[in-house]
C-alpha atoms as a PDB file:
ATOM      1  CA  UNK A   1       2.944  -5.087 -18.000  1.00  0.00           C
ATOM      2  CA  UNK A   2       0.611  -3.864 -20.822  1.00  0.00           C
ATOM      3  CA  UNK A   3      -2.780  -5.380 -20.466  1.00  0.00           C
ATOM      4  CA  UNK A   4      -6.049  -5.286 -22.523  1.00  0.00           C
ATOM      5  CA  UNK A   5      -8.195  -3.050 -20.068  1.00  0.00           C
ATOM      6  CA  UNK A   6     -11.070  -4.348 -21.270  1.00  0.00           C
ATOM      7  CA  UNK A   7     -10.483  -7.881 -19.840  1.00  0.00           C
ATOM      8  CA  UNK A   8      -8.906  -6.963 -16.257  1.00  0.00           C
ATOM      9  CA  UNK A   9     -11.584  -8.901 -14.301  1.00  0.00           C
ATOM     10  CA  UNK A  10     -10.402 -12.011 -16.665  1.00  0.00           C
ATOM     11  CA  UNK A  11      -6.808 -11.531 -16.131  1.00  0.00           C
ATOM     12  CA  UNK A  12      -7.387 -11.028 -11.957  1.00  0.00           C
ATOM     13  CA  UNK A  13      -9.358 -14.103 -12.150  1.00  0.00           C
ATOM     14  CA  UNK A  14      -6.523 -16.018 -14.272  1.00  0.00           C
ATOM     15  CA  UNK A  15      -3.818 -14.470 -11.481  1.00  0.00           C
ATOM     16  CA  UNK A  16      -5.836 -15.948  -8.759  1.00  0.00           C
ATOM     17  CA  UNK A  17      -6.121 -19.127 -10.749  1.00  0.00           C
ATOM     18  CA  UNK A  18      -2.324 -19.506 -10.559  1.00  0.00           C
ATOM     19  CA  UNK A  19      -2.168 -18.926  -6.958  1.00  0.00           C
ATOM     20  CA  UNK A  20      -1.289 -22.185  -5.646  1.00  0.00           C
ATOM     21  CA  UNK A  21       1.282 -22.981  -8.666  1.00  0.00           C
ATOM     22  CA  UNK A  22       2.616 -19.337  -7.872  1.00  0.00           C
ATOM     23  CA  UNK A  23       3.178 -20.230  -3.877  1.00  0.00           C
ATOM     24  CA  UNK A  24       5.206 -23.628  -4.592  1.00  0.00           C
ATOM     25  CA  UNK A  25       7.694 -21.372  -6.469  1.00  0.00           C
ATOM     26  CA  UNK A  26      10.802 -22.063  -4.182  1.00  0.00           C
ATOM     27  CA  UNK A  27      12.219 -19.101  -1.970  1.00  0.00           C
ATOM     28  CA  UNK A  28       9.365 -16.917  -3.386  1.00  0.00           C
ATOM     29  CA  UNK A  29       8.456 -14.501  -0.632  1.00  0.00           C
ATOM     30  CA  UNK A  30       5.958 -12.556  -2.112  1.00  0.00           C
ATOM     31  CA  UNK A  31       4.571 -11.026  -5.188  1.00  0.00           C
ATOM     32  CA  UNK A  32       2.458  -8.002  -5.665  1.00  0.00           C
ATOM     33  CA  UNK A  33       0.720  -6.962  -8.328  1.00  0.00           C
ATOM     34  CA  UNK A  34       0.232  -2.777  -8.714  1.00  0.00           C
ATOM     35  CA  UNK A  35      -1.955  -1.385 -11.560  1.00  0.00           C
ATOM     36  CA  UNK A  36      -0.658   1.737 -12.171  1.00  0.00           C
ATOM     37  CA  UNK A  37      -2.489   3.143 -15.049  1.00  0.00           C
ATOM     38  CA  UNK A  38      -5.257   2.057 -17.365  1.00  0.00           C
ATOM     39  CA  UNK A  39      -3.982  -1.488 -18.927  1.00  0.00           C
ATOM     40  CA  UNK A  40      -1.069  -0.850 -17.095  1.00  0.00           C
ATOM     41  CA  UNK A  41       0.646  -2.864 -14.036  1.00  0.00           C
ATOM     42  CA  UNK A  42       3.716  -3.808 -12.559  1.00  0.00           C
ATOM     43  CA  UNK A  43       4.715  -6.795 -10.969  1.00  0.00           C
ATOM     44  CA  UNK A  44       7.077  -7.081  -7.513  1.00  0.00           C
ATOM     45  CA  UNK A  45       8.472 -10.526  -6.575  1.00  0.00           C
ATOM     46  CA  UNK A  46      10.562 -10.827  -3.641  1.00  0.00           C
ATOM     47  CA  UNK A  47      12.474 -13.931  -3.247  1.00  0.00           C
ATOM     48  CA  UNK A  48      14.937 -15.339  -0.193  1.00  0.00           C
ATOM     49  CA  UNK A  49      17.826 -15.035  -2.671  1.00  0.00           C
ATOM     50  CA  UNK A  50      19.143 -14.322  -6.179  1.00  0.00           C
ATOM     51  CA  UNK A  51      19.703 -17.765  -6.635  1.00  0.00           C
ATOM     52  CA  UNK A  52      15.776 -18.475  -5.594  1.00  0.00           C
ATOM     53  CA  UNK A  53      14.943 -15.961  -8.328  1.00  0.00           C
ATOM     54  CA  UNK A  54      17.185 -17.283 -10.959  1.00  0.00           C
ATOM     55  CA  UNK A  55      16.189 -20.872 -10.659  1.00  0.00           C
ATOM     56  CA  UNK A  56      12.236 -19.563 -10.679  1.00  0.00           C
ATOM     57  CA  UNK A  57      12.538 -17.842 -14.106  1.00  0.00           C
ATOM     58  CA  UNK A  58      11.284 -21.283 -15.995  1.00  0.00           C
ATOM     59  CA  UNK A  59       8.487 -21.381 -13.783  1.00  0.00           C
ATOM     60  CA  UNK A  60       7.868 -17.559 -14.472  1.00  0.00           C
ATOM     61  CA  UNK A  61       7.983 -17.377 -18.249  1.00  0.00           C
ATOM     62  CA  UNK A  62       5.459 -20.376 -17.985  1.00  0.00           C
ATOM     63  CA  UNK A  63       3.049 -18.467 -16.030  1.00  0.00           C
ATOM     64  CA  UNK A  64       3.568 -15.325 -17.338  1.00  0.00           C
ATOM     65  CA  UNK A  65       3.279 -17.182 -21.137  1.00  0.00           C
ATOM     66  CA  UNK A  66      -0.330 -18.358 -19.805  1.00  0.00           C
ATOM     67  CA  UNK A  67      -1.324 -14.488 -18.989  1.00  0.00           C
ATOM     68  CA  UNK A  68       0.065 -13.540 -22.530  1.00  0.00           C
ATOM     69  CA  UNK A  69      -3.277 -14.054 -23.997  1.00  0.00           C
ATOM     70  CA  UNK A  70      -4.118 -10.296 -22.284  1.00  0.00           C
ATOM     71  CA  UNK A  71      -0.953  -8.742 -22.523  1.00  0.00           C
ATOM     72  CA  UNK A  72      -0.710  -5.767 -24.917  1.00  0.00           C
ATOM     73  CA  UNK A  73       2.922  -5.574 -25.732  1.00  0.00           C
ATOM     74  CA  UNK A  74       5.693  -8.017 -24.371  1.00  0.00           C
ATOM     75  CA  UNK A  75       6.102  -7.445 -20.365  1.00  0.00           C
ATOM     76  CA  UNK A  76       9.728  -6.288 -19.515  1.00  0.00           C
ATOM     77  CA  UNK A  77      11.954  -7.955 -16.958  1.00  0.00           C
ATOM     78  CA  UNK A  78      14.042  -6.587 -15.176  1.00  0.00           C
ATOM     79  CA  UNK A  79      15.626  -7.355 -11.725  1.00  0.00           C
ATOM     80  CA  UNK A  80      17.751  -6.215  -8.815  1.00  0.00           C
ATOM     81  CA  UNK A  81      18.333  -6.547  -5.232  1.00  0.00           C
ATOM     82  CA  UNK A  82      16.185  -4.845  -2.760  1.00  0.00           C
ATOM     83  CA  UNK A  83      17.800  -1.372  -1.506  1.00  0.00           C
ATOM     84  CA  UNK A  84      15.646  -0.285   0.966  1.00  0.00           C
ATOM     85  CA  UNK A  85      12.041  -1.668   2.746  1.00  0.00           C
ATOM     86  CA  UNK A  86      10.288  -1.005   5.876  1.00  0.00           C
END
Protein backbone atom coordinates (compact mmCIF):
# COMPACT_ATOMS: atom_id res chain seq x y z
CA UNK A 1 0.00 0.00 0.00
CA UNK A 2 1.04 3.56 -1.05
CA UNK A 3 -0.12 6.06 1.46
CA UNK A 4 -0.01 9.92 1.74
CA UNK A 5 2.70 10.20 4.61
CA UNK A 6 1.51 13.21 5.55
CA UNK A 7 -1.84 11.86 6.89
CA UNK A 8 -0.61 8.47 8.66
CA UNK A 9 -2.04 9.44 12.09
CA UNK A 10 -5.52 9.87 10.00
CA UNK A 11 -5.28 6.67 8.23
CA UNK A 12 -4.20 4.65 11.80
CA UNK A 13 -7.09 6.32 13.29
CA UNK A 14 -9.50 5.30 10.23
CA UNK A 15 -7.84 1.47 10.61
CA UNK A 16 -8.77 1.46 14.19
CA UNK A 17 -12.15 2.85 13.27
CA UNK A 18 -12.83 -0.32 11.24
CA UNK A 19 -11.80 -2.58 13.92
CA UNK A 20 -14.92 -4.10 14.95
CA UNK A 21 -16.32 -4.37 11.16
CA UNK A 22 -12.74 -5.88 10.44
CA UNK A 23 -13.15 -8.72 13.41
CA UNK A 24 -16.77 -9.95 12.18
CA UNK A 25 -15.00 -10.81 8.87
CA UNK A 26 -15.66 -14.68 8.96
CA UNK A 27 -12.56 -17.11 9.42
CA UNK A 28 -10.34 -13.96 9.64
CA UNK A 29 -7.52 -14.85 11.98
CA UNK A 30 -5.58 -11.94 11.98
CA UNK A 31 -4.35 -8.98 10.12
CA UNK A 32 -1.24 -6.98 10.52
CA UNK A 33 -0.41 -3.99 9.27
CA UNK A 34 3.72 -3.33 8.60
CA UNK A 35 4.91 0.13 7.42
CA UNK A 36 7.81 -0.52 5.68
CA UNK A 37 8.98 2.67 4.26
CA UNK A 38 7.85 6.27 4.23
CA UNK A 39 4.03 6.15 2.79
CA UNK A 40 4.65 2.72 2.42
CA UNK A 41 2.91 -0.50 4.15
CA UNK A 42 1.90 -3.85 3.66
CA UNK A 43 -0.93 -5.62 4.80
CA UNK A 44 -0.97 -9.58 6.19
CA UNK A 45 -4.37 -11.29 6.65
CA UNK A 46 -4.46 -14.72 7.79
CA UNK A 47 -7.64 -16.51 7.45
CA UNK A 48 -8.85 -20.32 8.64
CA UNK A 49 -9.12 -21.16 4.93
CA UNK A 50 -8.98 -20.13 1.26
CA UNK A 51 -12.49 -20.33 1.10
CA UNK A 52 -12.72 -17.80 4.35
CA UNK A 53 -10.52 -15.49 2.29
CA UNK A 54 -12.36 -15.73 -0.91
CA UNK A 55 -15.78 -15.14 0.47
CA UNK A 56 -14.15 -11.94 2.58
CA UNK A 57 -12.92 -10.13 -0.59
CA UNK A 58 -16.46 -8.03 -0.81
CA UNK A 59 -16.03 -7.10 2.61
CA UNK A 60 -12.29 -6.16 1.83
CA UNK A 61 -12.61 -4.00 -1.26
CA UNK A 62 -15.32 -2.15 0.91
CA UNK A 63 -12.97 -1.37 3.58
CA UNK A 64 -10.08 -0.98 1.75
CA UNK A 65 -12.38 1.50 -0.81
CA UNK A 66 -13.06 3.60 2.56
CA UNK A 67 -9.05 3.94 3.19
CA UNK A 68 -8.69 4.94 -0.58
CA UNK A 69 -9.10 8.50 0.31
CA UNK A 70 -5.09 8.18 1.57
CA UNK A 71 -3.86 5.79 -0.72
CA UNK A 72 -1.25 7.05 -3.22
CA UNK A 73 -1.48 4.62 -6.04
CA UNK A 74 -3.96 1.56 -6.22
CA UNK A 75 -2.91 -1.15 -3.37
CA UNK A 76 -1.97 -4.56 -5.01
CA UNK A 77 -3.47 -7.88 -4.04
CA UNK A 78 -2.07 -10.61 -4.07
CA UNK A 79 -2.52 -13.94 -2.15
CA UNK A 80 -1.20 -17.37 -1.27
CA UNK A 81 -1.11 -19.98 1.28
CA UNK A 82 1.07 -19.71 4.24
CA UNK A 83 4.53 -21.73 3.74
CA UNK A 84 6.11 -21.46 6.80
CA UNK A 85 5.28 -19.63 10.55
CA UNK A 86 6.50 -20.08 13.97
Amino acid sequence: ISFDASRKDEFMAYADSMRSEMKQITGVQSIHLIETGEGEATGVAIYDSKTSADEALPQIQKIMGGMAQFFTAPPELKLGPVQWSM
